[in-house]
Protein backbone atom coordinates (compact mmCIF):
# COMPACT_ATOMS: atom_id res chain seq x y z
CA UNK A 1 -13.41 7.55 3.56
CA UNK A 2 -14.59 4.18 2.62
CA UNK A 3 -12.72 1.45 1.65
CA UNK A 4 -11.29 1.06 -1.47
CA UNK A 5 -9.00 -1.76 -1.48
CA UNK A 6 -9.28 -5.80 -1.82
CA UNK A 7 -7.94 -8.08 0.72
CA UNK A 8 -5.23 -9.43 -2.08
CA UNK A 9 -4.53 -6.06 -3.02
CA UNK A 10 -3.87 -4.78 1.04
CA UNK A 11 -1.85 -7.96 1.55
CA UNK A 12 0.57 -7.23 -1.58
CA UNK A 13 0.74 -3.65 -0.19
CA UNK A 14 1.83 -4.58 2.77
CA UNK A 15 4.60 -7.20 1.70
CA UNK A 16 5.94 -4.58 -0.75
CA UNK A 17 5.96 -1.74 1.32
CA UNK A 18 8.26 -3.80 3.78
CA UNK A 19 10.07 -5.03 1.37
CA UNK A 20 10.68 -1.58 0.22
CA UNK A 21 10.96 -0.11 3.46
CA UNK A 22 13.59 -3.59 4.66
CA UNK A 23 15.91 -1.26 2.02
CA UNK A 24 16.64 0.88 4.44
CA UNK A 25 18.32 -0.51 7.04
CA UNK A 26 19.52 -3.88 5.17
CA UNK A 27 20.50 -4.77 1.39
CA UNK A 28 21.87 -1.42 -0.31
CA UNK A 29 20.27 0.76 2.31
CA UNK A 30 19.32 3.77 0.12
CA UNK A 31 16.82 6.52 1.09
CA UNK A 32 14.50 5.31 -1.78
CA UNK A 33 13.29 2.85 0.45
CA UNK A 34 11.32 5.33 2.11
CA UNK A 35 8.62 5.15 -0.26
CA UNK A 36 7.47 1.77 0.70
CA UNK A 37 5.98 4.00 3.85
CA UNK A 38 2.85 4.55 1.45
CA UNK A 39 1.89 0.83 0.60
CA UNK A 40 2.45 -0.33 3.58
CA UNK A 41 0.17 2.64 5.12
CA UNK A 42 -2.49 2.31 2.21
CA UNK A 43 -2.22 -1.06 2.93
CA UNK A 44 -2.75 -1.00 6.47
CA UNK A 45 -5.43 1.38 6.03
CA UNK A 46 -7.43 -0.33 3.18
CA UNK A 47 -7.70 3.05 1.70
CA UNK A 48 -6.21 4.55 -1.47
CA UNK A 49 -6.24 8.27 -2.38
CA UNK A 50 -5.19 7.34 -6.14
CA UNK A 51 -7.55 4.51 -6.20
CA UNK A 52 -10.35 7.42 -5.67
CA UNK A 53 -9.27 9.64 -8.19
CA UNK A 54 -9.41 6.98 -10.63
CA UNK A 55 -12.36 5.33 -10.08
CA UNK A 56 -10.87 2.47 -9.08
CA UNK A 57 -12.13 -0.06 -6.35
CA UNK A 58 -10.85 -3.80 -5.82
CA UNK A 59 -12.81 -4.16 -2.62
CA UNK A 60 -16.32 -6.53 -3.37
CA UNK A 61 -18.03 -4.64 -0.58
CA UNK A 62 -20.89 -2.16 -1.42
CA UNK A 63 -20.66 1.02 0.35
């Protein structure tokens, strides 16, 4: 499992799944806001299973 993701594209994960996940427990605090769990994750992680599928990569690093 390689890396997939760029470091602009981790750090806008990672602001939007908080901002997603803040949802929850401030602002209109619906259950939706559970789903910011997976950009803040594949974020965190660098790595995204989607990204793969597609063919996608946004990190400038050879493997």
């Amino acid at each position: 499992m390689s890396k997939n993701e760029g470091t602009l594209d981790r750090i806008l994960r990672v602001i939007v799944g908080l901002g997603l996940l803040a949802m929850v427990f401030v602002g209109p605090q619906t259950a939706w806001g559970w789903i910011g769990l997976v950009p803040l994750l594949t974020g965190l992680v660098g790595y995204c299973p989607l990204y793969a599928v597609l063919g996608i990569k946004t990190c400038p690093l050879k493997p």
